[in-house]
Protein backbone atom coordinates (compact mmCIF):
# COMPACT_ATOMS: atom_id res chain seq x y z
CA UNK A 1 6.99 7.13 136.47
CA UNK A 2 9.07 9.07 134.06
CA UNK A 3 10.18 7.93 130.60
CA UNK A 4 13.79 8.20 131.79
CA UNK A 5 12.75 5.55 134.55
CA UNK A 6 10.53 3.50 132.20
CA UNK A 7 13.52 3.99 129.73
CA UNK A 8 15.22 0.26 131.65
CA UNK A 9 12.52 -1.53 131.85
CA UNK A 10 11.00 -1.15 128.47
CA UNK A 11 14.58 -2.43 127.12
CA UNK A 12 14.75 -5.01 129.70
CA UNK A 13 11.40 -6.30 128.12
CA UNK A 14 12.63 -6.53 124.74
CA UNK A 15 15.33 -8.09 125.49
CA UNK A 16 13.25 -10.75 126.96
CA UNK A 17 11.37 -10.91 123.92
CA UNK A 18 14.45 -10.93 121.77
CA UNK A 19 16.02 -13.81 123.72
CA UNK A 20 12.47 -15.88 123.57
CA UNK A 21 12.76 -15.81 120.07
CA UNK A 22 16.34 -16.89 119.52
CA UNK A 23 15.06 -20.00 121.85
CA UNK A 24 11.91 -20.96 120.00
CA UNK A 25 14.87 -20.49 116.57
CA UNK A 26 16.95 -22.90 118.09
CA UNK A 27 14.16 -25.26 118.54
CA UNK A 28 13.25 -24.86 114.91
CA UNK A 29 16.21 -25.83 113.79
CA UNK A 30 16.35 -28.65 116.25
CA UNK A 31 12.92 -29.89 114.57
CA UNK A 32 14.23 -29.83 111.26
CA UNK A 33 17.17 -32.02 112.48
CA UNK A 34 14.93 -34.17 113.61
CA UNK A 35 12.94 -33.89 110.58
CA UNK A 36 15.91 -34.81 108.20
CA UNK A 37 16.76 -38.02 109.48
CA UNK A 38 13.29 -39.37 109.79
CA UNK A 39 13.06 -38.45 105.50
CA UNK A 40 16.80 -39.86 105.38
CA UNK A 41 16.17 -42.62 107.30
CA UNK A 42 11.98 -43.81 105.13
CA UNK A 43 14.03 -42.68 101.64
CA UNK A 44 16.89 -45.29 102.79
CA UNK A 45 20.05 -42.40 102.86
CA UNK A 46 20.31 -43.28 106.90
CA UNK A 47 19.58 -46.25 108.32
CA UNK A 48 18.59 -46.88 111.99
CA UNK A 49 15.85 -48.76 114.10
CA UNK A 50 12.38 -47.37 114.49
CA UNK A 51 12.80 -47.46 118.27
CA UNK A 52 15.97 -45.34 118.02
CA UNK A 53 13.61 -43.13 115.62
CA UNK A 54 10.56 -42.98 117.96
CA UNK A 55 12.95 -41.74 120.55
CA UNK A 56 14.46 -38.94 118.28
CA UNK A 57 11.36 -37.49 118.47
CA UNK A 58 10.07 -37.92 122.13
CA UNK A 59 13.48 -36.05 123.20
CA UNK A 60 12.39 -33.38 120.63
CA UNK A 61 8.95 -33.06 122.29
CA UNK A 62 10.76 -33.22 125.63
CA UNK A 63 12.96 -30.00 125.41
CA UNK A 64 9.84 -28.32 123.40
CA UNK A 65 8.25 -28.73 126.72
CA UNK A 66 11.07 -28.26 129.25
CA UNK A 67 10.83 -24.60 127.36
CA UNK A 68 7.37 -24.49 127.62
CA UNK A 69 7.40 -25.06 130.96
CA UNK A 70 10.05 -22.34 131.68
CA UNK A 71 8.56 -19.60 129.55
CA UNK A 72 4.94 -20.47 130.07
CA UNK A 73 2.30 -18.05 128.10
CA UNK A 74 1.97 -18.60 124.60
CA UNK A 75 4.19 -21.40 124.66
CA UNK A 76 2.20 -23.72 126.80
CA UNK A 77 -0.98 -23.03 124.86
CA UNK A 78 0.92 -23.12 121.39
CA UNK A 79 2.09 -26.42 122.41
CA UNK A 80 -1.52 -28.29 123.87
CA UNK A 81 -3.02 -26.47 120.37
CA UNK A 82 -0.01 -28.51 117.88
CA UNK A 83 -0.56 -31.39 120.14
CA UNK A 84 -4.43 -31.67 118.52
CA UNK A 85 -3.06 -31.64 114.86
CA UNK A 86 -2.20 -35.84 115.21
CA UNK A 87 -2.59 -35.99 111.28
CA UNK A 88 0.51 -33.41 111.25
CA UNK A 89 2.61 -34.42 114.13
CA UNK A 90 3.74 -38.10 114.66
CA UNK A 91 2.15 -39.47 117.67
CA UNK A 92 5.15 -39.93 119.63
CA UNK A 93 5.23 -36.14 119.61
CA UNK A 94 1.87 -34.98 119.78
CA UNK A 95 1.32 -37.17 123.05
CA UNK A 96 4.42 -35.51 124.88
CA UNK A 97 3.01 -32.41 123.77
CA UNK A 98 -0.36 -33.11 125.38
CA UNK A 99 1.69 -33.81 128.73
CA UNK A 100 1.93 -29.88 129.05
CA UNK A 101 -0.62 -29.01 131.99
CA UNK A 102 -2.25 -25.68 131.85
CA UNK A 103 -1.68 -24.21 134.68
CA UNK A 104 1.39 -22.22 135.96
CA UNK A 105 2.30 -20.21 138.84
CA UNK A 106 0.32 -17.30 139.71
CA UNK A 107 0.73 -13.86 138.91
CA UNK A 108 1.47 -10.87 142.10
CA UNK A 109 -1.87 -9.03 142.98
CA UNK A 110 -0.74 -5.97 142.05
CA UNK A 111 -0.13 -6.95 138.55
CA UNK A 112 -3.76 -8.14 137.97
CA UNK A 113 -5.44 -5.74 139.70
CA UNK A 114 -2.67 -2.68 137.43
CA UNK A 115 -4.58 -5.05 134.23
CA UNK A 116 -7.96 -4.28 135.63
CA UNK A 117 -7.38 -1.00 136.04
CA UNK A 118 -5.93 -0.65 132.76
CA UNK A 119 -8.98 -1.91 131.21
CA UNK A 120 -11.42 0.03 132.95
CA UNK A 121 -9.68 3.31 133.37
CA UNK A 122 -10.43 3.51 136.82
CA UNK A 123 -9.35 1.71 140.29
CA UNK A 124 -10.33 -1.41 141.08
CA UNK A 125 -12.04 -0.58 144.06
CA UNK A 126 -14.64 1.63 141.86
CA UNK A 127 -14.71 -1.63 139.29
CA UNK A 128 -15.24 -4.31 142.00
CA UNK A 129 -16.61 -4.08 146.04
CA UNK A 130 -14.00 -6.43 146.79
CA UNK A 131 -11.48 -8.49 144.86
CA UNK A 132 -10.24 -11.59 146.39
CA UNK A 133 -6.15 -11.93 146.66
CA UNK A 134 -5.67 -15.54 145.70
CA UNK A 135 -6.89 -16.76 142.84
CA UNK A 136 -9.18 -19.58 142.71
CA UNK A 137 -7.33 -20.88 139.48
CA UNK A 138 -4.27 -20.20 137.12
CA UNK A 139 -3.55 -21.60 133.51
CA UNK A 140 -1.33 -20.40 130.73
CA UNK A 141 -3.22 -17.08 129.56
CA UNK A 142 -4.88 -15.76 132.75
CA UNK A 143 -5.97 -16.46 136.18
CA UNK A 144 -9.69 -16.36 137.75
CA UNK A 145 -10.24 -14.15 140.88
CA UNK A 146 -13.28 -14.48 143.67
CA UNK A 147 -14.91 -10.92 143.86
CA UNK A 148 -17.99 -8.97 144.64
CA UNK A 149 -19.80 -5.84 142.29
CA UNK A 150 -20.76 -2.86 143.78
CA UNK A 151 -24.57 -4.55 143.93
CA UNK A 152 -23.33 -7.33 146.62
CA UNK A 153 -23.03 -10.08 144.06
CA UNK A 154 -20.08 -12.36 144.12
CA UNK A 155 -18.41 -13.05 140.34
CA UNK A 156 -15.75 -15.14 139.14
CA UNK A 157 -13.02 -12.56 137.20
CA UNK A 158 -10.78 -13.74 134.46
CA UNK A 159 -8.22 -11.82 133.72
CA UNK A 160 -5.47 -11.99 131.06
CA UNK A 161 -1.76 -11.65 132.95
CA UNK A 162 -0.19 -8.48 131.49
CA UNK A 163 1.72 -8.24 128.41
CA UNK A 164 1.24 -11.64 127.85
CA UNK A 165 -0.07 -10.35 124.16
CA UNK A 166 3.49 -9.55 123.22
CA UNK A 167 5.03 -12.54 124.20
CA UNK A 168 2.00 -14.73 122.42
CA UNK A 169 3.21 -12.83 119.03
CA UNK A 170 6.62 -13.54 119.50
CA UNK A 171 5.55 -17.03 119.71
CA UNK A 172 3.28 -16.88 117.34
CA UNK A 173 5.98 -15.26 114.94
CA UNK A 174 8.86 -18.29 115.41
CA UNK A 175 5.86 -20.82 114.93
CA UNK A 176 5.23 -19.37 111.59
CA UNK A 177 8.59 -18.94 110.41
CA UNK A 178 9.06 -22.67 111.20
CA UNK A 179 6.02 -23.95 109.83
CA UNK A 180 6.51 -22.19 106.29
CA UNK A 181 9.98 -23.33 105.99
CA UNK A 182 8.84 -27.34 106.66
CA UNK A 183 5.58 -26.51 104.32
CA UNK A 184 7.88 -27.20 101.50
CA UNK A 185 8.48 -30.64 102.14
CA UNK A 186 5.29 -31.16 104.11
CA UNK A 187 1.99 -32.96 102.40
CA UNK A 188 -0.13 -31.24 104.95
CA UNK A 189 -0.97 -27.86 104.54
CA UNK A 190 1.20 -25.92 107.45
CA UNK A 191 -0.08 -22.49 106.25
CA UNK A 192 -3.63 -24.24 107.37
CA UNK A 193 -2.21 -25.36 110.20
CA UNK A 194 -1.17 -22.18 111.48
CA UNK A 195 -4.06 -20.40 110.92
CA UNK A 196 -5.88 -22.78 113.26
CA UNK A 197 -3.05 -22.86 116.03
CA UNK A 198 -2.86 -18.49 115.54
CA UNK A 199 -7.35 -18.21 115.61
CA UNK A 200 -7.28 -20.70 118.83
CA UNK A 201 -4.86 -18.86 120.76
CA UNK A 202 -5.60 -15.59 120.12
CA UNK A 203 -9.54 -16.19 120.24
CA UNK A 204 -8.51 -16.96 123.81
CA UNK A 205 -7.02 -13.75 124.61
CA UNK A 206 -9.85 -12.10 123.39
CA UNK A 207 -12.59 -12.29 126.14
CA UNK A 208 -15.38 -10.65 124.79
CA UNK A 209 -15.66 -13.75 122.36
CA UNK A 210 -15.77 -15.98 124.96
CA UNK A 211 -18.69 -14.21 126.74
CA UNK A 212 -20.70 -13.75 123.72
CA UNK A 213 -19.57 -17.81 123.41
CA UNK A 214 -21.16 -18.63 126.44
CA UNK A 215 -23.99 -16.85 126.12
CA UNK A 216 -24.84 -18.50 122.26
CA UNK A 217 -23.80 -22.39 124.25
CA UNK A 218 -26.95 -21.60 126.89
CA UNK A 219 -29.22 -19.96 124.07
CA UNK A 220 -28.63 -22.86 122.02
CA UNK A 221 -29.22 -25.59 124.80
CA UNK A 222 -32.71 -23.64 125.67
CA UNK A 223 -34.25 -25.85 122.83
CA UNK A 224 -33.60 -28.66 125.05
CA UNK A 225 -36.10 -27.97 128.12
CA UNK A 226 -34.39 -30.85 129.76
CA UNK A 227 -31.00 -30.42 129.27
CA UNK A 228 -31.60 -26.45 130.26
CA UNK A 229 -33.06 -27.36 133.35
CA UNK A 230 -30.02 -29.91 134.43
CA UNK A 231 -26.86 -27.36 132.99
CA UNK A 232 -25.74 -24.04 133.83
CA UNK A 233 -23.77 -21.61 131.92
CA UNK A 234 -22.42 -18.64 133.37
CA UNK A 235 -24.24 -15.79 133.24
CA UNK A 236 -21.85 -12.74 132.14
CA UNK A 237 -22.26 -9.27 133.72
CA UNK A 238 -21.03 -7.20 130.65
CA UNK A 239 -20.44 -3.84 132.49
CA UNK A 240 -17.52 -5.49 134.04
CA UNK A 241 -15.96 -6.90 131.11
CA UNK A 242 -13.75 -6.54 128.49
CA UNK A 243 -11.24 -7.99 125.99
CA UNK A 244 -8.45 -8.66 128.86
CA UNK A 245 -11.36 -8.86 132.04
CA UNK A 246 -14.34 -11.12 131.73
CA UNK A 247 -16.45 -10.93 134.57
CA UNK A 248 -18.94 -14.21 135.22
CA UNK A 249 -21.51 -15.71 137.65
CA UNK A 250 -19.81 -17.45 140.12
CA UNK A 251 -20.67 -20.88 140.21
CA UNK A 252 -20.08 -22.71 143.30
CA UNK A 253 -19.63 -26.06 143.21
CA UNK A 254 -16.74 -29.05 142.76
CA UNK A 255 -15.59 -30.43 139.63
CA UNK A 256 -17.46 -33.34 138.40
CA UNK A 257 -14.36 -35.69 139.21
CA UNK A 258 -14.32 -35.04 142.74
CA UNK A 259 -16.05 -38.47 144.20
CA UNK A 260 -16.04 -37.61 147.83
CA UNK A 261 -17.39 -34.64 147.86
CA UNK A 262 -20.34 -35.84 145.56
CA UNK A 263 -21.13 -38.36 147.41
CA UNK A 264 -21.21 -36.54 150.66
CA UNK A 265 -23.68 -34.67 148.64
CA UNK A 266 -25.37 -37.47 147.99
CA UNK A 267 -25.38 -36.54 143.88
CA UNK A 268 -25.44 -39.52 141.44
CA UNK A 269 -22.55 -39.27 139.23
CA UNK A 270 -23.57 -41.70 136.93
CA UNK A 271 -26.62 -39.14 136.09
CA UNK A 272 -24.45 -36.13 136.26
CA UNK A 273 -22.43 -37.37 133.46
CA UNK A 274 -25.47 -38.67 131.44
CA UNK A 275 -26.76 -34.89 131.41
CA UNK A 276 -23.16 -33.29 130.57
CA UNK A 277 -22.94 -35.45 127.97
CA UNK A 278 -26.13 -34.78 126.41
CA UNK A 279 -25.49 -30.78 126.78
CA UNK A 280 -22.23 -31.70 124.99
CA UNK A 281 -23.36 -33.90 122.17
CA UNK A 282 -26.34 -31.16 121.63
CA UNK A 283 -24.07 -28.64 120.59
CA UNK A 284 -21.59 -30.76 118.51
CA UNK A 285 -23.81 -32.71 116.50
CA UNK A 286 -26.84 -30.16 116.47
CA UNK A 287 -25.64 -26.78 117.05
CA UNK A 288 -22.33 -27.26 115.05
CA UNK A 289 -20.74 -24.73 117.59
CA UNK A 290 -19.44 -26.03 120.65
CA UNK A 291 -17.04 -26.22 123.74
CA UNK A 292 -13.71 -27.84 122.86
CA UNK A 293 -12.49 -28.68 126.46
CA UNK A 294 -14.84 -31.23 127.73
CA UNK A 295 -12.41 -32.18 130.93
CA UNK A 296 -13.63 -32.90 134.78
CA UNK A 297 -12.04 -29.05 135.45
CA UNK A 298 -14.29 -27.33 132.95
CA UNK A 299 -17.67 -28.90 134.64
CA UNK A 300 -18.63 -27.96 138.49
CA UNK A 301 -21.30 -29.27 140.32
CA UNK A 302 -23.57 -27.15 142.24
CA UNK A 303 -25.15 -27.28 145.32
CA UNK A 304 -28.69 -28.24 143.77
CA UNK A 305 -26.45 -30.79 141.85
CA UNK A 306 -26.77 -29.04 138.40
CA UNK A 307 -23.80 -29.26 136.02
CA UNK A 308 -21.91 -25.86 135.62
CA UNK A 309 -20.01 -25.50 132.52
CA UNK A 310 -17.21 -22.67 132.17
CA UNK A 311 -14.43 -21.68 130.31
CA UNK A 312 -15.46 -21.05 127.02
CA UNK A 313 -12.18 -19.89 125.58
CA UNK A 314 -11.71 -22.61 123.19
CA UNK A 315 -14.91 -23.14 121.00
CA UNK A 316 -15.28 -23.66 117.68
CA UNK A 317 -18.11 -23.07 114.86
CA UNK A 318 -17.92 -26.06 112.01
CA UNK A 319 -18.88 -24.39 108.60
CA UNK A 320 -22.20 -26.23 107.18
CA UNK A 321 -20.00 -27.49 104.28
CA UNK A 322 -17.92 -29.79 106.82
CA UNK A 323 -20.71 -31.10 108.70
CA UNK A 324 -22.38 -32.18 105.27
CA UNK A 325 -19.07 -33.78 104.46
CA UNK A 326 -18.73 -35.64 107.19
CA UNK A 327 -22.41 -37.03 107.00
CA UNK A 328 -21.74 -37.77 103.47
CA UNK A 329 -18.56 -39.13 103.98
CA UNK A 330 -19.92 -41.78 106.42
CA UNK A 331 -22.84 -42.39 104.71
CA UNK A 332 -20.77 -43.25 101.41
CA UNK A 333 -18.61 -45.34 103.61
CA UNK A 334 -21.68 -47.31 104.77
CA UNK A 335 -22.83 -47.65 101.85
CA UNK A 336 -19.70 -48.59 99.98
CA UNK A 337 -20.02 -45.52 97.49
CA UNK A 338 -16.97 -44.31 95.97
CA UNK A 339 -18.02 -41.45 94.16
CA UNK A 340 -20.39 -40.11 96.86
CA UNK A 341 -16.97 -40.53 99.51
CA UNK A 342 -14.94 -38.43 96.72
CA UNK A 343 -17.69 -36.08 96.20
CA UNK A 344 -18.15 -35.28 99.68
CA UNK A 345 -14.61 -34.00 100.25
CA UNK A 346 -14.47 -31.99 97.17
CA UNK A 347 -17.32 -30.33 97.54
CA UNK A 348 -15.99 -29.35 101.13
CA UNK A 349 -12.92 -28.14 99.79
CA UNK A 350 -10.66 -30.83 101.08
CA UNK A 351 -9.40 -32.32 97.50
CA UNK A 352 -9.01 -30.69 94.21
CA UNK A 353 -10.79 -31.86 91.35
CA UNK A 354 -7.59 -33.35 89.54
CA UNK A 355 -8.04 -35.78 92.42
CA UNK A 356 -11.38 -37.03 92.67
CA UNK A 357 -10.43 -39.93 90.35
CA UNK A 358 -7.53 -40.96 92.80
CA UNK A 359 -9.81 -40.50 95.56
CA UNK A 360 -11.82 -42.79 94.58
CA UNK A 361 -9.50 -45.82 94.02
CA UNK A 362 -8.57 -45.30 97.53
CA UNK A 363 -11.85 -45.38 98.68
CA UNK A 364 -12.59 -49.14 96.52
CA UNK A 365 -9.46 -50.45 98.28
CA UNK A 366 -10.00 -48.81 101.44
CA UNK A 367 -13.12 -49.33 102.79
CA UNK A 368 -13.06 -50.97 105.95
CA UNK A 369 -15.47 -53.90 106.28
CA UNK A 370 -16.26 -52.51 109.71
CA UNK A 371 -18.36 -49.77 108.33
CA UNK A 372 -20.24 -52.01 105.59
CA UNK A 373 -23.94 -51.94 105.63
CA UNK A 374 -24.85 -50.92 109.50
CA UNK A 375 -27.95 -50.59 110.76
CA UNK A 376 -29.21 -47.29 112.25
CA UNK A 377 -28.20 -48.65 115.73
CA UNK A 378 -25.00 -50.02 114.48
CA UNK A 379 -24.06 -46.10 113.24
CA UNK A 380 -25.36 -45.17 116.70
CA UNK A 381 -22.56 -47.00 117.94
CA UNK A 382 -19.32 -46.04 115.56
CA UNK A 383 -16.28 -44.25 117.69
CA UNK A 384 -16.43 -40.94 115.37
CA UNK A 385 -12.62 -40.31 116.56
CA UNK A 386 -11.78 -43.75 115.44
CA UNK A 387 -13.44 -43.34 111.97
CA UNK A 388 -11.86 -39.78 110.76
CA UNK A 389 -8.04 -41.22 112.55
CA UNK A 390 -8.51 -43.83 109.57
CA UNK A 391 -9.79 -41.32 106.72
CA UNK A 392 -6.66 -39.09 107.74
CA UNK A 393 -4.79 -42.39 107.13
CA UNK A 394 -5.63 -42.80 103.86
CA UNK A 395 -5.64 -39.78 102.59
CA UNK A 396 -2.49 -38.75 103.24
CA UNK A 397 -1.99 -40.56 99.56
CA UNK A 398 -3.43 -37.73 98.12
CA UNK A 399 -1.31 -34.69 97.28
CA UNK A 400 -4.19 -32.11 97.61
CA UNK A 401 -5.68 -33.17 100.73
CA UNK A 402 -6.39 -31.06 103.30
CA UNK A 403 -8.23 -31.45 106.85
CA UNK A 404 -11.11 -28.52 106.77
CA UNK A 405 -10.96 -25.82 109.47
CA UNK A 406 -12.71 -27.29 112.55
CA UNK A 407 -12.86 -30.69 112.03
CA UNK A 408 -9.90 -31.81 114.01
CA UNK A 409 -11.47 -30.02 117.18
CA UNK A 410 -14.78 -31.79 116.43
CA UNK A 411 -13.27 -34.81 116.61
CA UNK A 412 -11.35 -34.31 120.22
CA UNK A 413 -14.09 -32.63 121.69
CA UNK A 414 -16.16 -35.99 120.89
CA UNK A 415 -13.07 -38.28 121.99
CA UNK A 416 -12.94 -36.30 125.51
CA UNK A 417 -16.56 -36.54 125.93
CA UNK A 418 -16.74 -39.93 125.56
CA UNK A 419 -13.40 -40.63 127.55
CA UNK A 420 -14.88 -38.38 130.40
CA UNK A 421 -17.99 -41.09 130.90
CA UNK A 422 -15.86 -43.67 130.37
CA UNK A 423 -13.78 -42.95 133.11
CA UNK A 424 -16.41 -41.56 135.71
CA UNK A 425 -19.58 -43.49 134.77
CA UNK A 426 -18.36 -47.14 133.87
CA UNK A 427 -21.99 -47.86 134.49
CA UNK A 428 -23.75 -46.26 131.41
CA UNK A 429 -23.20 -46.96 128.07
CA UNK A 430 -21.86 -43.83 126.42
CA UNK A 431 -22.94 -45.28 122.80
CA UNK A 432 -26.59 -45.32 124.48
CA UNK A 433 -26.67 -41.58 125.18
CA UNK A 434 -24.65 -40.60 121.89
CA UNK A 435 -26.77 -42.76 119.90
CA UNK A 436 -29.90 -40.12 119.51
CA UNK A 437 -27.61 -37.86 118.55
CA UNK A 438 -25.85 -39.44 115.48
CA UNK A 439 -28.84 -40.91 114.01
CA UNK A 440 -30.33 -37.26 114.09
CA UNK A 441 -26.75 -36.00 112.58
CA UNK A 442 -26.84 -38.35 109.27
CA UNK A 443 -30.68 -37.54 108.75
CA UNK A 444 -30.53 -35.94 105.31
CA UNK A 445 -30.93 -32.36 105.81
CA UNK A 446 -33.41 -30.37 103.63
């Protein structure tokens, strides 16, 4: 093709782009309406029911995803990533938000097979024996392909849809121009914010990182001969893989949720979920770096009815600070300790000093009973989600405060874990299994 013939379609793209990011404009403005008369409204300038509020902001978080929904890519993803930050975004938004399902119509052949290409410098026939047409599955970023190597093995390909990079930093670009004008008037920190939503979304598009992710989950869960011997990561053939092409093991089984097909299998679910749960909690609470997306899509079951875990695009590494904080924090709860609860957060960064005094008066007139003097077993047992929901709550007082990078995703990953054996194994105890695992956590570290 020549540049003169290129010449049209090049323009045609940025217009695209142009036009994207006069929507996602409009939609900041539409926030900060809606914005304005929630402050009008709590300072007592406009006056109006909560009700007619709450639904204010539910037909915000509507159109945010009717546009979502028509320009897919980045949007979609930007939008499930804000729907996390709960201690930013009022609820009635957030849970619209987390209404946006990730996956979308697939892309032509010809495109992903142009992307291969395009990361390999050669055809795709010299990359792959055979690559399947139809994808076996299709989400905001990429889509996974069926295929063989050149050795006979079959492999599950991941590939990132074309161009979607540039439409991502459009995205990316009206997000931030939004969030730094509402950091003015916001307590949180939206420059923190972000940063999160930007590292998320692009570590996704980057699939080297999730490979080498992967490959640290398995190598961590090897210290757990048990666990090992019941879970399998993908193994990923690196020859065949790149930052837009990640090329896996092919694992094939059906997701965890399917009930007829396990039992035709005859596979106990109720153990199936015991073990994912324990690969889960091993890297959260031991390993400190761990698989976000604990959801019946993300876990397959194979034929010899071990648990296959994939997608590794949304993981996250908690820095030692926060994961001393938070088993301060609960220990100074426990024991009713003010200064210990104050000293945890400065010391991870999430106060300033000029507010350790403050900090602690909140903590005397905010510790919940519930948390007073529990036994090992009765720590065992506390809803971790529940616990840091109510920290947020209070701390929201405080000027300075600010949630510490990770923690948020810590927190869902644990809440989607336990909601996933809730809902498929009513017949265990979820506290039973997690219990181990949080007694080890608060066990002073040397």
């Amino acid at each position: 093709m020549t540049s003169r013939e290129s010449s049209p379609s090049r323009n045609s793209s940025r217009l695209a782009l142009a036009g994207r990011f006069l929507v996602l404009l409009g939609l900041i403005l539409r926030a900060a309406a809606v914005y304005g008369r929630v402050v009008a409204h709590n300072r007592g300038l406009w006056r109006t029911s909560s009700q007619k509020l709450l639904d204010i902001q539910r037909r915000f978080a509507r159109r945010f995803t009717q546009v979502a929904v028509r320009y897919k890519g980045g949007l979609i993803k930007l939008g499930q990533v804000a729907s996390l930050r709960v201690d930013v975004l009022p609820p009635e938004v957030s849970d619209e938000l987390a209404r946006l399902q990730d996956r979308v119509d697939p892309h032509p052949l010809a495109e992903i097979a142009a992307q291969v290409e395009r990361e390999f410098g050669r055809p795709l026939s010299e990359v792959f024996a055979s690559f399947e047409p139809e994808p076996i599955a299709s989400a905001s970023l990429g889509q996974v392909h069926s295929a063989r190597l050149h050795s006979g093995e079959r492999v599950a390909v991941k590939v990132l849809y074309p161009a979607v990079e540039r439409s991502v930093a459009v995205d990316l670009a009206a997000t931030r121009i939004g969030l730094w004008l509402f950091n003015f008037v916001s307590v949180a920190d939206l420059g923190q914010v972000f940063r999160e939503i930007r590292e998320s979304i692009l570590g996704e598009m980057d699939y080297v990182r999730e490979g080498r992710a992967a490959e640290e989950v398995a190598r961590n869960l090897e210290r757990d001969p048990e666990v090992a011997a019941r879970v399998r990561i993908p193994a990923i053939h690196w020859e065949t893989t790149g930052q837009r092409v990640l090329t896996m093991e092919f694992i094939d089984g059906v997701k965890i949720n399917d009930r007829a097909a396990l039992a035709a299998r005859g596979v106990d679910l109720d153990e199936l979920v015991l073990w994912a749960t324990r690969a889960f909690l091993h890297t959260i609470f031991r390993d400190g770096f761990f698989h976000c997306d604990p959801h019946p899509g993300n876990l397959l079951v194979d034929d010899a009815g071990r648990i296959g875990i994939v997608d590794f695009g949304m993981n996250k590494r908690l820095d030692q600070r926060v994961m001393t904080m938070m088993r301060d924090n609960l220990m100074a709860t426990v024991a009713r300790d003010p200064k210990l609860y104050a000293r945890s957060l400065l010391e991870a960064e999430m106060i300033v000093p000029e507010d350790v005094q403050t900090v602690e008066e909140i903590a005397r007139i905010s510790f919940d009973p519930t948390y007073y003097n529990l036994t090992p077993k009765e720590m065992a047992n506390l809803d971790f989600g529940e616990y840091f929901r109510r920290m947020r709550g209070h701390l929201k007082r405080v000027s300075s405060f600010r949630l510490p990078d990770g923690l948020v995703m810590w927190s869902r990953a644990i809440t989607l874990l336990l909601g996933l054996a809730t809902e498929l194994a009513p017949g265990i105890r979820p506290m039973d299994v997690v219990g181990p695992y949080v007694i080890g956590f608060l066990q002073p570290k040397p």
